[in-house]
C-alpha atoms as a PDB file:
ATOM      1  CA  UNK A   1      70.736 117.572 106.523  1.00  0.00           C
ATOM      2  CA  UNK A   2      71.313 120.710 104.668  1.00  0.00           C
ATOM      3  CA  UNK A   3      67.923 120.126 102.519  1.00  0.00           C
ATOM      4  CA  UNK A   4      66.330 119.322 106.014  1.00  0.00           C
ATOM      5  CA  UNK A   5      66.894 121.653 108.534  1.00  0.00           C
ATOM      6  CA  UNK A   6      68.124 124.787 106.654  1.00  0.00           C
ATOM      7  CA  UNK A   7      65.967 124.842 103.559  1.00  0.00           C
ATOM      8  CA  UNK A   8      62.873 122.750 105.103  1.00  0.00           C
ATOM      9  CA  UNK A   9      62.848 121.454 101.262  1.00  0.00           C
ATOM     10  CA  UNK A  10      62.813 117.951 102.820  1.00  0.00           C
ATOM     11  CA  UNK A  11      60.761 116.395 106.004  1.00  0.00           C
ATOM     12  CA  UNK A  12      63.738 113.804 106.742  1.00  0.00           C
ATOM     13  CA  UNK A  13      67.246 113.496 105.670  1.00  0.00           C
ATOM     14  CA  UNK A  14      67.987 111.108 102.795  1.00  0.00           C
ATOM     15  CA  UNK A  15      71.505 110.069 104.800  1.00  0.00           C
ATOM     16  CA  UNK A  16      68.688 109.003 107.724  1.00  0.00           C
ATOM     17  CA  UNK A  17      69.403 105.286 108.996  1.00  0.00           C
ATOM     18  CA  UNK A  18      72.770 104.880 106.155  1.00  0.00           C
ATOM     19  CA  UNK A  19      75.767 103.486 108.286  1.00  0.00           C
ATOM     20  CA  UNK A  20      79.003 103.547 106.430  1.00  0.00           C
ATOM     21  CA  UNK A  21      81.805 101.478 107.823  1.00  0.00           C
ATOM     22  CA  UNK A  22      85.122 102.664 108.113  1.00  0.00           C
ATOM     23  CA  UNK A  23      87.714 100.066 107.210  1.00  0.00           C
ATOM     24  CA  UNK A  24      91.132 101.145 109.200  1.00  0.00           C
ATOM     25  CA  UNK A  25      93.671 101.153 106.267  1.00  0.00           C
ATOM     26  CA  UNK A  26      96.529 100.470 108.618  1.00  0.00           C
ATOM     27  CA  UNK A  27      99.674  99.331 107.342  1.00  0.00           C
ATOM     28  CA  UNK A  28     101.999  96.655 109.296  1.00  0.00           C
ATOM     29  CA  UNK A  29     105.818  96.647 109.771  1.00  0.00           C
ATOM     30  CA  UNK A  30     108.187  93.881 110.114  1.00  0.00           C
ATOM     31  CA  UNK A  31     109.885  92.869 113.539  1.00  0.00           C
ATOM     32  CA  UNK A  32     113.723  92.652 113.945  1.00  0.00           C
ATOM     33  CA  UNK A  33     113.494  88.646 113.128  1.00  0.00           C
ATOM     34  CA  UNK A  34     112.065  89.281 109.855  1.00  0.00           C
ATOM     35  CA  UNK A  35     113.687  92.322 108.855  1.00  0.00           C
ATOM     36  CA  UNK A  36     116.678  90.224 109.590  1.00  0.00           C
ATOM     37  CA  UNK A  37     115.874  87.536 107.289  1.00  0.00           C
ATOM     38  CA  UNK A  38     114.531  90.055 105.104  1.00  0.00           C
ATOM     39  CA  UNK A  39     118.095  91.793 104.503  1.00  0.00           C
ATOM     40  CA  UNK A  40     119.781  88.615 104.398  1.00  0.00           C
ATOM     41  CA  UNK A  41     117.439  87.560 101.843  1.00  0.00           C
ATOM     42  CA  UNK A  42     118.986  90.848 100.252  1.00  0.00           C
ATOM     43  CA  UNK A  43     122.097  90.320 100.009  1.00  0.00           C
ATOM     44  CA  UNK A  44     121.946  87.365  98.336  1.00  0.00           C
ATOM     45  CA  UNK A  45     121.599  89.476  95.379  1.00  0.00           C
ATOM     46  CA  UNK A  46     124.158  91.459  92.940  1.00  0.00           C
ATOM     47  CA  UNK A  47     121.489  93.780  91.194  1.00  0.00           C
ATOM     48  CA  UNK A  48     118.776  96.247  91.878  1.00  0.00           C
ATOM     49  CA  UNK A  49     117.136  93.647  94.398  1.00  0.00           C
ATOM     50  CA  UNK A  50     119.549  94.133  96.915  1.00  0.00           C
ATOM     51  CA  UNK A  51     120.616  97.957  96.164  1.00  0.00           C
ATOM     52  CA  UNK A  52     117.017  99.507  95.896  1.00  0.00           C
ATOM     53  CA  UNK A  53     114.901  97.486  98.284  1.00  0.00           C
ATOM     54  CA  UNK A  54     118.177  98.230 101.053  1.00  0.00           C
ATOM     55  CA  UNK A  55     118.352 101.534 100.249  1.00  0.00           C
ATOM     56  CA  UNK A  56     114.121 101.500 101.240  1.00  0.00           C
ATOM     57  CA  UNK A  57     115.047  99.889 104.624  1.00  0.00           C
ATOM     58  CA  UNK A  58     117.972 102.037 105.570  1.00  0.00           C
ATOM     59  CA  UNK A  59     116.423 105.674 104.451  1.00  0.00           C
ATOM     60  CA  UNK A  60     112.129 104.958 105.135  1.00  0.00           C
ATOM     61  CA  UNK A  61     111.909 106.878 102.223  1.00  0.00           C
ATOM     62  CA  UNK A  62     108.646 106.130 100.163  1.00  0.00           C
ATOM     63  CA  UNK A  63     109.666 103.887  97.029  1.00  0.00           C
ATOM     64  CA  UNK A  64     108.848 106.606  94.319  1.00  0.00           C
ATOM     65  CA  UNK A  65     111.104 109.204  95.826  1.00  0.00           C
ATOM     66  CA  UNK A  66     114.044 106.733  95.742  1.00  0.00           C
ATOM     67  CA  UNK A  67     113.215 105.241  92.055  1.00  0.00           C
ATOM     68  CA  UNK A  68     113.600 109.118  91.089  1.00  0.00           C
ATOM     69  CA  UNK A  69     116.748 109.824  92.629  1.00  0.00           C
ATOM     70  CA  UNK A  70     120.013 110.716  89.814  1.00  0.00           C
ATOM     71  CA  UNK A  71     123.391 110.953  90.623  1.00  0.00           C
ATOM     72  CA  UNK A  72     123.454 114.704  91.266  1.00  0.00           C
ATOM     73  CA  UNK A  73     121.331 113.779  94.286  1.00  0.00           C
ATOM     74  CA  UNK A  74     123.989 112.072  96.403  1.00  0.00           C
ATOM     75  CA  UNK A  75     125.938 114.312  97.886  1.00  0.00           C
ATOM     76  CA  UNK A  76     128.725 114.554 100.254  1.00  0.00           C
ATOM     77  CA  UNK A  77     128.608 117.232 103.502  1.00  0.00           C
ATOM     78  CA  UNK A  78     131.368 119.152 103.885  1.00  0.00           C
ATOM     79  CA  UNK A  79     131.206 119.450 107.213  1.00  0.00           C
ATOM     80  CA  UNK A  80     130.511 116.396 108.422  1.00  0.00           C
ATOM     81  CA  UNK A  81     132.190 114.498 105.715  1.00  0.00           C
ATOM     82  CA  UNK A  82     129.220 111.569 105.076  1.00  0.00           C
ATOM     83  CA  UNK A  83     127.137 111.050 102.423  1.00  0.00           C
ATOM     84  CA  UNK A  84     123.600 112.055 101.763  1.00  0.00           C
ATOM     85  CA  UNK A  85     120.515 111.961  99.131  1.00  0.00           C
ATOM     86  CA  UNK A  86     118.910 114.797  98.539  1.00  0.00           C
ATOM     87  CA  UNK A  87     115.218 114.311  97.846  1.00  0.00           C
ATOM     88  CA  UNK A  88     114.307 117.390  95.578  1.00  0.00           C
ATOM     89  CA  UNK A  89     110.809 116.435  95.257  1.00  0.00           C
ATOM     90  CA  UNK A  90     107.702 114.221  96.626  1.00  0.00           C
ATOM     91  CA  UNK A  91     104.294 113.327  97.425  1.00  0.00           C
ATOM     92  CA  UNK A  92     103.920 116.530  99.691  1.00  0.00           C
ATOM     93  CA  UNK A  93     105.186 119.961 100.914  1.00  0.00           C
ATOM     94  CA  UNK A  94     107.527 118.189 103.500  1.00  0.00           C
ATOM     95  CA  UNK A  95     108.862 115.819 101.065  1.00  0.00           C
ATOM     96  CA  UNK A  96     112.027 117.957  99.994  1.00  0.00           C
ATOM     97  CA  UNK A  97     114.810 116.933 102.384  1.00  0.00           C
ATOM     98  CA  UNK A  98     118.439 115.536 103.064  1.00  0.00           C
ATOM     99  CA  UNK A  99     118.721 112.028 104.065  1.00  0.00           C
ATOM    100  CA  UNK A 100     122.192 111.004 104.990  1.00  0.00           C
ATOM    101  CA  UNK A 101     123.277 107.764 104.001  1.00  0.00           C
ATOM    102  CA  UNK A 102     123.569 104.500 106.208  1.00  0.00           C
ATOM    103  CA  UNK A 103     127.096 103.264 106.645  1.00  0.00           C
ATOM    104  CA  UNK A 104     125.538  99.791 105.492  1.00  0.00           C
ATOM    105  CA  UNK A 105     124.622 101.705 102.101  1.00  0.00           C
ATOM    106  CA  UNK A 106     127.226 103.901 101.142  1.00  0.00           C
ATOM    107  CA  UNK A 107     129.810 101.203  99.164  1.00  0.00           C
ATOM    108  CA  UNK A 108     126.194 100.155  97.209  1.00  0.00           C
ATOM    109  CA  UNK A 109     125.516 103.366  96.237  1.00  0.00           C
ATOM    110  CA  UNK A 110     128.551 104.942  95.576  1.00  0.00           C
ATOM    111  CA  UNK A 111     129.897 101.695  93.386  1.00  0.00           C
ATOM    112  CA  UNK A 112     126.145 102.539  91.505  1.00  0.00           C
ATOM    113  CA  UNK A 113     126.645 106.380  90.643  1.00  0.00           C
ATOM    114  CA  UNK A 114     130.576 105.463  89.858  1.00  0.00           C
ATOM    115  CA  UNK A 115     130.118 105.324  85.905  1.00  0.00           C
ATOM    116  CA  UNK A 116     126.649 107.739  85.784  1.00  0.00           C
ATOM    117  CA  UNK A 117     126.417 111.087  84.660  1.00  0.00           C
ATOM    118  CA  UNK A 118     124.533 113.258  86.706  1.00  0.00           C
ATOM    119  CA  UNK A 119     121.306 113.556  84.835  1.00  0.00           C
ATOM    120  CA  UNK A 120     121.803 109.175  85.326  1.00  0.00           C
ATOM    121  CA  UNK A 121     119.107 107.732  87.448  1.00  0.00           C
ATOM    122  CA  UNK A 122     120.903 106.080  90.658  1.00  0.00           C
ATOM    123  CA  UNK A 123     118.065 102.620  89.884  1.00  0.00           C
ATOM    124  CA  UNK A 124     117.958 103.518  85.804  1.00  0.00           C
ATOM    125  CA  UNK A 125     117.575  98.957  85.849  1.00  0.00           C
ATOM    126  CA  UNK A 126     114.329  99.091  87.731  1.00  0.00           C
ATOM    127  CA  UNK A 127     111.204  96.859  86.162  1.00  0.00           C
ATOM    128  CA  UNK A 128     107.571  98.194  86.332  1.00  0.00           C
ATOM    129  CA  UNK A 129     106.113  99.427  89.392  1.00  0.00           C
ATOM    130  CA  UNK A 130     103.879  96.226  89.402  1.00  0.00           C
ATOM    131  CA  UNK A 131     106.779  94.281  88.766  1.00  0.00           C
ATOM    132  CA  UNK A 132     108.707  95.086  92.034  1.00  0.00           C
ATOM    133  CA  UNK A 133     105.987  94.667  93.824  1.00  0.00           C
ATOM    134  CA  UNK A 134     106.027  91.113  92.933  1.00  0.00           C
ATOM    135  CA  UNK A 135     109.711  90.815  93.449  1.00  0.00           C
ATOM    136  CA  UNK A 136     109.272  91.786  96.768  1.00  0.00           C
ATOM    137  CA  UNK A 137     106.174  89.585  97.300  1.00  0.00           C
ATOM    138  CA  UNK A 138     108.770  86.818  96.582  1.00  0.00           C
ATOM    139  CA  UNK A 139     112.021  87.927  98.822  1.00  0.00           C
ATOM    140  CA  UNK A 140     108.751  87.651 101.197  1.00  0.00           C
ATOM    141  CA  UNK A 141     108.074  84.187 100.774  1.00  0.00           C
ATOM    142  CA  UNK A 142     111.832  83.494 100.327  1.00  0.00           C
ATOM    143  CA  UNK A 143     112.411  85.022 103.543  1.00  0.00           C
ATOM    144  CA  UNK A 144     109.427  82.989 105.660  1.00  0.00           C
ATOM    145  CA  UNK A 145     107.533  86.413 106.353  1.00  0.00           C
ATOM    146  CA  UNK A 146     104.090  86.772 105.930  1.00  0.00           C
ATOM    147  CA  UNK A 147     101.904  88.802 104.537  1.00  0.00           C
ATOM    148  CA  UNK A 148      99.952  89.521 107.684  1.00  0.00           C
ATOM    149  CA  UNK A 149     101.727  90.649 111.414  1.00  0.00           C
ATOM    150  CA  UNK A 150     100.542  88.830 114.236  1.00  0.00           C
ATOM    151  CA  UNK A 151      98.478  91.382 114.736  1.00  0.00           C
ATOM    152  CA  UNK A 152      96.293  90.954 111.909  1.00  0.00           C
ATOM    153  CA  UNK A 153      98.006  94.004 109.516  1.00  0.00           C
ATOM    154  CA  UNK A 154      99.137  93.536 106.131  1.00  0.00           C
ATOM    155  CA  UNK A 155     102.805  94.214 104.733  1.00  0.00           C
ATOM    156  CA  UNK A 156     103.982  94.992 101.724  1.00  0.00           C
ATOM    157  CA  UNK A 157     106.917  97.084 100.154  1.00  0.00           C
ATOM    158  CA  UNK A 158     105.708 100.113 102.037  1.00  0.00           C
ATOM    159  CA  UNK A 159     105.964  98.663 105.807  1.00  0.00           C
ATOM    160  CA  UNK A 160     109.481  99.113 105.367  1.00  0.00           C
ATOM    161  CA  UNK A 161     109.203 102.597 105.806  1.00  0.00           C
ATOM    162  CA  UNK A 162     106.987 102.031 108.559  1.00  0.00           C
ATOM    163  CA  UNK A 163     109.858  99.295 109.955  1.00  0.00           C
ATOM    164  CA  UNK A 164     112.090 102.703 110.092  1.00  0.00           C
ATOM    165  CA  UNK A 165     110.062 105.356 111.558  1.00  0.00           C
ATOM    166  CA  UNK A 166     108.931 102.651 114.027  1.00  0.00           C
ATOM    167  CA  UNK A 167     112.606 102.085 115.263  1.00  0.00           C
ATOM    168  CA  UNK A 168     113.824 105.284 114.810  1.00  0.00           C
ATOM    169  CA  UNK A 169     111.005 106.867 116.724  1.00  0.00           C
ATOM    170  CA  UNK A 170     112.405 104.751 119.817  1.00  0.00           C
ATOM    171  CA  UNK A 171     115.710 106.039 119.498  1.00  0.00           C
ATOM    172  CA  UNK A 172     115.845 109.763 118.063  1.00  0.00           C
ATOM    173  CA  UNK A 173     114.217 112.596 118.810  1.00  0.00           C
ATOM    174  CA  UNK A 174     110.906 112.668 116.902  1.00  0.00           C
ATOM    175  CA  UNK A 175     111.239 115.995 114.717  1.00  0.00           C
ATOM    176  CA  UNK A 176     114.307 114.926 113.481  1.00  0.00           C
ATOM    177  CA  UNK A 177     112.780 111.549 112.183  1.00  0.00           C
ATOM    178  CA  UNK A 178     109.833 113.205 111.123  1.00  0.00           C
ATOM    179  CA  UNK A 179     111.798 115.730 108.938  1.00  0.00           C
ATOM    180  CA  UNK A 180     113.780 113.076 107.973  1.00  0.00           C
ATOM    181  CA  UNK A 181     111.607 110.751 106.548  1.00  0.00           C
ATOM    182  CA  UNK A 182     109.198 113.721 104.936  1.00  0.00           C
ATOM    183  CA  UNK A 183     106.479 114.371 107.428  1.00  0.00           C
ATOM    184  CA  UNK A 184     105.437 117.603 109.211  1.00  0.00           C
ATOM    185  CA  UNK A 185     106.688 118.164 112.092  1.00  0.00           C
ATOM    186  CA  UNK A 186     104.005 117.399 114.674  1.00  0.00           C
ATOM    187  CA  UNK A 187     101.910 120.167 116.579  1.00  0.00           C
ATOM    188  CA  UNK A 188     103.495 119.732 120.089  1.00  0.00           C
ATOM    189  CA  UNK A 189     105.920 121.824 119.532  1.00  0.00           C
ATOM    190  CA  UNK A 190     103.534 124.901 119.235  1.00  0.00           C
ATOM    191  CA  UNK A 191     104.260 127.931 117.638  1.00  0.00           C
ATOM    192  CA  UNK A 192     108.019 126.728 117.687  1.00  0.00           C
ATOM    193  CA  UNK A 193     107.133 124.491 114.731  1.00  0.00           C
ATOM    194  CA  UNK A 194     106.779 127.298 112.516  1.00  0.00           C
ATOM    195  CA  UNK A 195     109.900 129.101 112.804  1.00  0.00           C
ATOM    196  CA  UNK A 196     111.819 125.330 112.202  1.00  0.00           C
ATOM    197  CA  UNK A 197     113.185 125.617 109.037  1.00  0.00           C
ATOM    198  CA  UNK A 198     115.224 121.971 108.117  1.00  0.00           C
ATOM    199  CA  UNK A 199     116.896 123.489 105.299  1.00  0.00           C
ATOM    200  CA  UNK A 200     118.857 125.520 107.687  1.00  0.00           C
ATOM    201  CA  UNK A 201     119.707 122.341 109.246  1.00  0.00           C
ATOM    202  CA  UNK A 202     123.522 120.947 109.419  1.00  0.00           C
ATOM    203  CA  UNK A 203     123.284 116.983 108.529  1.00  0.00           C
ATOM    204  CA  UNK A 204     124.845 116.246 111.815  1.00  0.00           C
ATOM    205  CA  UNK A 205     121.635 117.126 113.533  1.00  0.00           C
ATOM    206  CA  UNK A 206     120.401 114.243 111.240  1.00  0.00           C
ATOM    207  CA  UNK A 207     122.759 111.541 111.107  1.00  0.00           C
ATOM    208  CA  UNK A 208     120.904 110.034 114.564  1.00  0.00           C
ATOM    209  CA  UNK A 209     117.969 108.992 113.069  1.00  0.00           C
ATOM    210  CA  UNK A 210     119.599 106.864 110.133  1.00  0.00           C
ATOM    211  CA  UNK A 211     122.589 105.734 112.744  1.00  0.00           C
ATOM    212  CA  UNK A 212     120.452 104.147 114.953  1.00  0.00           C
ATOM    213  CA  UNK A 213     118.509 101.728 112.791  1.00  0.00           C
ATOM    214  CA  UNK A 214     120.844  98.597 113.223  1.00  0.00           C
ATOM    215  CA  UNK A 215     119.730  95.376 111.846  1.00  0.00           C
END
């Protein structure tokens, strides 16, 4: 167009009668059935299985931030007195945070970090990235959930995080799940938005939006 109309090098636009479709790349989340079967599924387990891939469904943290996680990142509140993983760094700008720790999660990962130094990874045992991909592929299968929702959207080890902010949209206020899962806070608060600062925070103000996802 540019050729075209501003530098009349060209009589018609080489983009002229080109149609590009754009595929929705839409991820799907699990319902409460199959989450249910899911976690069951789970905690059939006595290894990184269970540990990592509940840790994923009780934080909706993305699965690299939680692979990097050491032992210096859990973290007790002194105020409050419950446990929390501090994600120090991620995929963007909103990424650093404090997740507090699901009661459902807190033997797991404290029995983990018991023996680990600091520097430790908290999942130090996990395979590839390829290869839990697979392993979660097959707690799928094992767990009679399919690939594609009803709706026609696929699943995979990410949907979990979807699974969360889905439920804990409907039962927390929305900045507080959108800070705590590592997205910006959305543009409807106006101008407020900019003088939020979630570092400044107390982890009370946070526990809602882990408490409420019960499975």
């Amino acid at each position: 167009m540019f050729l075209k109309n501003e530098k009349e090098i060209l009589t018609s636009s080489p983009t002229d009668g080109v149609r590009v479709e754009v595929i929705e790349n839409s991820r799907g989340a699990y319902n409460r059935q199959e989450i249910q079967r899911l976690i069951a599924s789970l905690n059939s387990y006595s290894c990184w299985r269970r540990d990592y891939f509940l840790t994923l469904v009780f934080t909706g943290a993305r699965r690299g931030e939680i692979a990097a996680i050491c032992k210096s990142h859990i973290r007790r509140d002194e105020e409050t007195g419950r446990w929390y993983i501090f994600i120090e760094d991620g995929k963007t700008k909103h990424a650093q945070r404090r997740i507090p720790l699901h009661r459902k999660l807190e033997k797991l990962i404290l029995a983990r970090i018991r023996t680990l130094k600091a520097t430790d990874l908290v999942f130090g045992d996990l395979p590839t990235y390829e290869q839990i991909g697979l392993e979660w592929h097959s707690i799928m299968q094992q767990s009679e959930v399919q690939k594609l929702s009803e709706f026609g959207k696929k699943r995979t080890l990410h949907s979990l995080r979807h699974t969360f902010v889905s439920e804990a949209m409907t039962k927390a206020l929305h900045p507080i799940v959108q800070i705590c899962v590592g997205h910006a806070i959305t543009k409807t608060l106006g101008i407020s938005g900019n003088y939020t600062h979630p570092e400044t925070m107390a982890l009370e103000k946070f526990l809602p939006a882990v408490d409420c996802i019960d499975w």
